[in-house]
C-alpha atoms as a PDB file:
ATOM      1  CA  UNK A   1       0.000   0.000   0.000  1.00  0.00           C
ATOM      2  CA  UNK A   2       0.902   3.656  -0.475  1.00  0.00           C
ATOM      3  CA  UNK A   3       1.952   5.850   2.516  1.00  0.00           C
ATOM      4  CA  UNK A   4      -0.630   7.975   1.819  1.00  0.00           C
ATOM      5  CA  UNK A   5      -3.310   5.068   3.030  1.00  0.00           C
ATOM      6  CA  UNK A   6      -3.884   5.200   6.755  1.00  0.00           C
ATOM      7  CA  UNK A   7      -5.938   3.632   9.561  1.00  0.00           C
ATOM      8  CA  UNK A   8      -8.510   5.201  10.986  1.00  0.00           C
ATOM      9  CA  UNK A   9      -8.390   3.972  14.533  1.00  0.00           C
ATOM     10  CA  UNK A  10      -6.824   5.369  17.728  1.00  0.00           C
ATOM     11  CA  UNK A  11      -3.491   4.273  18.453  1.00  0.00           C
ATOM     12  CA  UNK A  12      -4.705   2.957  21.842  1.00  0.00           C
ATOM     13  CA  UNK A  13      -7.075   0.574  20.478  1.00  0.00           C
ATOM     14  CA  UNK A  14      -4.370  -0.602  17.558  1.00  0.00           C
ATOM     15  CA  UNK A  15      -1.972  -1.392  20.123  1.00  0.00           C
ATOM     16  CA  UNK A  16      -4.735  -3.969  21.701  1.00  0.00           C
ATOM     17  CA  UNK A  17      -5.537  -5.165  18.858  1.00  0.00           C
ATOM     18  CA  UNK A  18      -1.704  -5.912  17.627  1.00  0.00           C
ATOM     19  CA  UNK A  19      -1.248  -7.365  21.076  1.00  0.00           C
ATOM     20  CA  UNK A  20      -4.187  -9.623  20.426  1.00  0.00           C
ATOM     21  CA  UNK A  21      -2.982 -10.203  16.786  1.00  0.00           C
ATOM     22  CA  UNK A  22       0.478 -11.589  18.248  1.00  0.00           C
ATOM     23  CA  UNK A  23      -0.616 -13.719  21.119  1.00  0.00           C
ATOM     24  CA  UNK A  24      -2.715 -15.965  18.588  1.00  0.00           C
ATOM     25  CA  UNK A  25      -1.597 -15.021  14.825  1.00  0.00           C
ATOM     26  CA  UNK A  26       2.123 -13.989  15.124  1.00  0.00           C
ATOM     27  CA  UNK A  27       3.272 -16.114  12.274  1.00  0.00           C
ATOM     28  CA  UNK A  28       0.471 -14.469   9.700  1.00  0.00           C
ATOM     29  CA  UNK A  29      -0.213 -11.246   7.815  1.00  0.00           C
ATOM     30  CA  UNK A  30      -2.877  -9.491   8.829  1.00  0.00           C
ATOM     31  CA  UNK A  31      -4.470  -6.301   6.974  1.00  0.00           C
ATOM     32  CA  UNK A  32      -7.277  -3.892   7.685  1.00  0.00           C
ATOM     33  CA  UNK A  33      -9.600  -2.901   4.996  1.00  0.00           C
ATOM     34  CA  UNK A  34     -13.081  -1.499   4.706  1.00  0.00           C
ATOM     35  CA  UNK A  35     -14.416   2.115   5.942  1.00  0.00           C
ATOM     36  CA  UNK A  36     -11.220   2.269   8.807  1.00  0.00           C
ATOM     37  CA  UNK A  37      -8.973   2.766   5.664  1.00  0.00           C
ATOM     38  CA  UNK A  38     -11.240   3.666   2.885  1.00  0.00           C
ATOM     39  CA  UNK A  39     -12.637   6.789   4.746  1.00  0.00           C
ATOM     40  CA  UNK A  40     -15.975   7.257   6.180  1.00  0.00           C
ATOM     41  CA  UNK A  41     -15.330   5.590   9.203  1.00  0.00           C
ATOM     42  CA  UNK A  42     -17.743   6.630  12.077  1.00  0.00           C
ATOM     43  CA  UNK A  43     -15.925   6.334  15.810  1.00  0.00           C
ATOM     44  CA  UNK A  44     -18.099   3.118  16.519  1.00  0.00           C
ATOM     45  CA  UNK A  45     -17.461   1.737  13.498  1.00  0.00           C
ATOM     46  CA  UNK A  46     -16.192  -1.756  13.442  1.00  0.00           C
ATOM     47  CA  UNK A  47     -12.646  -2.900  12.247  1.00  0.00           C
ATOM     48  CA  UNK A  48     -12.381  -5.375   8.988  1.00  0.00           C
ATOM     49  CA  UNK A  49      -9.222  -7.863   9.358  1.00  0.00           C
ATOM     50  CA  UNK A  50      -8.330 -10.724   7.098  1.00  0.00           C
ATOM     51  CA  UNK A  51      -5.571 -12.851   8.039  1.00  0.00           C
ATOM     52  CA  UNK A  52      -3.062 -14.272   5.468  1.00  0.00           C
ATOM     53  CA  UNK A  53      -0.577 -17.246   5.962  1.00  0.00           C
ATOM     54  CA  UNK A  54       2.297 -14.923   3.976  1.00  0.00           C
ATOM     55  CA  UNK A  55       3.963 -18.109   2.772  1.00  0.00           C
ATOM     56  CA  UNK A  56       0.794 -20.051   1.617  1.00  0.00           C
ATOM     57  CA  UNK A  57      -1.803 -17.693   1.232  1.00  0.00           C
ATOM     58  CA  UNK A  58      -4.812 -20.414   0.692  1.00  0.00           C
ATOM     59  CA  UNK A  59      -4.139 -22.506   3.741  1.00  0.00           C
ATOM     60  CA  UNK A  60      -6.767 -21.948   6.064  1.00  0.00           C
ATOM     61  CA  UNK A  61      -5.727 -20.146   9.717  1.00  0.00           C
ATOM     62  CA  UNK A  62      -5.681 -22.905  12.364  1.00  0.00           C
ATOM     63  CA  UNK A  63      -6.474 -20.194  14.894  1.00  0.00           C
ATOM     64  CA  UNK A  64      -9.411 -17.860  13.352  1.00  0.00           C
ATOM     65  CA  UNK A  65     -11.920 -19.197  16.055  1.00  0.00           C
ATOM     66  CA  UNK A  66      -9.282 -18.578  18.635  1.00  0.00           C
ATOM     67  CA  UNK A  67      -8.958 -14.966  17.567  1.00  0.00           C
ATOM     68  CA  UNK A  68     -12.296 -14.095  17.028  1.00  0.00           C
ATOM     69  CA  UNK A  69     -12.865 -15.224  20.192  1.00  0.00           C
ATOM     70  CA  UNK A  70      -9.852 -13.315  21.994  1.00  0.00           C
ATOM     71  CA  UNK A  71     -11.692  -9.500  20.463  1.00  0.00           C
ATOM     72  CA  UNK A  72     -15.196 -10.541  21.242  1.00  0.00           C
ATOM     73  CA  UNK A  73     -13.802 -10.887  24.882  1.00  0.00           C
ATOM     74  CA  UNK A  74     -11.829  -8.101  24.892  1.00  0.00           C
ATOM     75  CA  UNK A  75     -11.777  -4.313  26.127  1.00  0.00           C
ATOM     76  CA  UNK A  76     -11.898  -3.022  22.761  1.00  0.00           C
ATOM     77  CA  UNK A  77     -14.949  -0.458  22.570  1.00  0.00           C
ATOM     78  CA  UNK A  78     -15.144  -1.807  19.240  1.00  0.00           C
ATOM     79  CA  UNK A  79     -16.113  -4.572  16.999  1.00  0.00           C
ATOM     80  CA  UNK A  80     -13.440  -6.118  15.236  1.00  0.00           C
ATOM     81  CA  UNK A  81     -13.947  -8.604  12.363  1.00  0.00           C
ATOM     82  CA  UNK A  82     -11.658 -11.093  11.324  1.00  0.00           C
ATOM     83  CA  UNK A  83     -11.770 -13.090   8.221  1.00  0.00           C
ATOM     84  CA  UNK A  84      -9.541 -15.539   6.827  1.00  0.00           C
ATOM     85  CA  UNK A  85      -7.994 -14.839   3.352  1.00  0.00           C
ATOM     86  CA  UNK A  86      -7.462 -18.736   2.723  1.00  0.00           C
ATOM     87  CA  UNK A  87     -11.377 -18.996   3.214  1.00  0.00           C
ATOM     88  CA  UNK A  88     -12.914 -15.590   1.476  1.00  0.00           C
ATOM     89  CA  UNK A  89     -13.682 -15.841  -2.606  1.00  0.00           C
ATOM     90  CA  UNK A  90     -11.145 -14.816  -5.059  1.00  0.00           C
ATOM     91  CA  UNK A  91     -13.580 -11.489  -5.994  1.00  0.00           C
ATOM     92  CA  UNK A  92     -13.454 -10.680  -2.456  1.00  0.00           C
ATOM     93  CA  UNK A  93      -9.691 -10.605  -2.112  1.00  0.00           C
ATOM     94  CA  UNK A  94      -9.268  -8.524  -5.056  1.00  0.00           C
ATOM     95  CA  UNK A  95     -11.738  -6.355  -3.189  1.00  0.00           C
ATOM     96  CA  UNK A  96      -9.572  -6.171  -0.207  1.00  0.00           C
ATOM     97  CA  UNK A  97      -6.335  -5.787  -2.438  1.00  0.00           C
ATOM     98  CA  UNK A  98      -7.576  -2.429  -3.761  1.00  0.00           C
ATOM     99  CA  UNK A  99      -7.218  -0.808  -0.495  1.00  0.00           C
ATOM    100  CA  UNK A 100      -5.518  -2.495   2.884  1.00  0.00           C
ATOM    101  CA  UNK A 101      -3.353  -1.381   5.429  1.00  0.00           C
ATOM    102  CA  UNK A 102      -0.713  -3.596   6.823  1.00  0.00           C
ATOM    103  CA  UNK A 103      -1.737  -3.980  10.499  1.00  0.00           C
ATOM    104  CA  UNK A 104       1.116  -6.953  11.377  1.00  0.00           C
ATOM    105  CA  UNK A 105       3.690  -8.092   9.009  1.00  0.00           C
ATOM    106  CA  UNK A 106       4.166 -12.253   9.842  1.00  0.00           C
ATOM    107  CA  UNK A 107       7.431 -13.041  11.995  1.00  0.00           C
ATOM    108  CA  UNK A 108       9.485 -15.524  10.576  1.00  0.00           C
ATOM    109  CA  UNK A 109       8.138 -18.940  12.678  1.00  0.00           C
ATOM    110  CA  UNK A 110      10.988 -20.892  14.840  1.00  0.00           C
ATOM    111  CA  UNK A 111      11.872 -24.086  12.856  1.00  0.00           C
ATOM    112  CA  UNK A 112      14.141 -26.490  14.447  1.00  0.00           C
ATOM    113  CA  UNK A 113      15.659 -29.730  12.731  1.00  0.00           C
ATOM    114  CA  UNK A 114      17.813 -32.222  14.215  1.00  0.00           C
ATOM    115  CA  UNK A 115      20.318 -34.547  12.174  1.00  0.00           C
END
């Protein structure tokens, strides 16, 4: 995305929600699209997230329940809606590609071998 695309959400409530985001979904992408980034965002509006395995983008997110779960039971004054890029229709992503902000770039997962 360009710099010129922004969030539209406090910085108080982004740092809960990246908190949240790297407790369950540290290894994954995860954007924010919809009316927090395309404008015409209202304070109570809700947040649109779609998490994205960065190495295989259609493998489903083992942990989607888990993290819905986690912002439905937290603080957040908001609601925040997570979908799963591995699970939404092709038209959809291109929907979302037109216009995301990069809430949490993936860390590289911890792979250990022996031999």
């Amino acid at each position: 995305m360009t710099a010129s695309v922004s969030l539209d959400l406090p910085l108080r409530y982004l740092d809960k929600v990246r908190a949240i985001l790297r407790q369950y979904v540290p290894d994954y992408d995860v954007w924010a699209y919809g009316s927090r980034v395309r404008g015409g965002a209202f304070a109570a509006s809700d947040l649109d997230l779609v998490v994205r395995n960065p190495r295989h983008p259609l493998q489903p997110c083992d942990r989607i329940f888990d993290l819905r779960s986690a912002f439905l039971e937290s603080d957040l004054p908001i609601r925040v809606d997570v979908m799963d890029w591995a699970r939404i229709p092709p038209a959809f992503r291109q929907e979302i590609e037109r216009g995301y902000v990069v809430v949490q770039a993936a860390t590289e997962p911890t792979m250990h071998t022996t031999g």
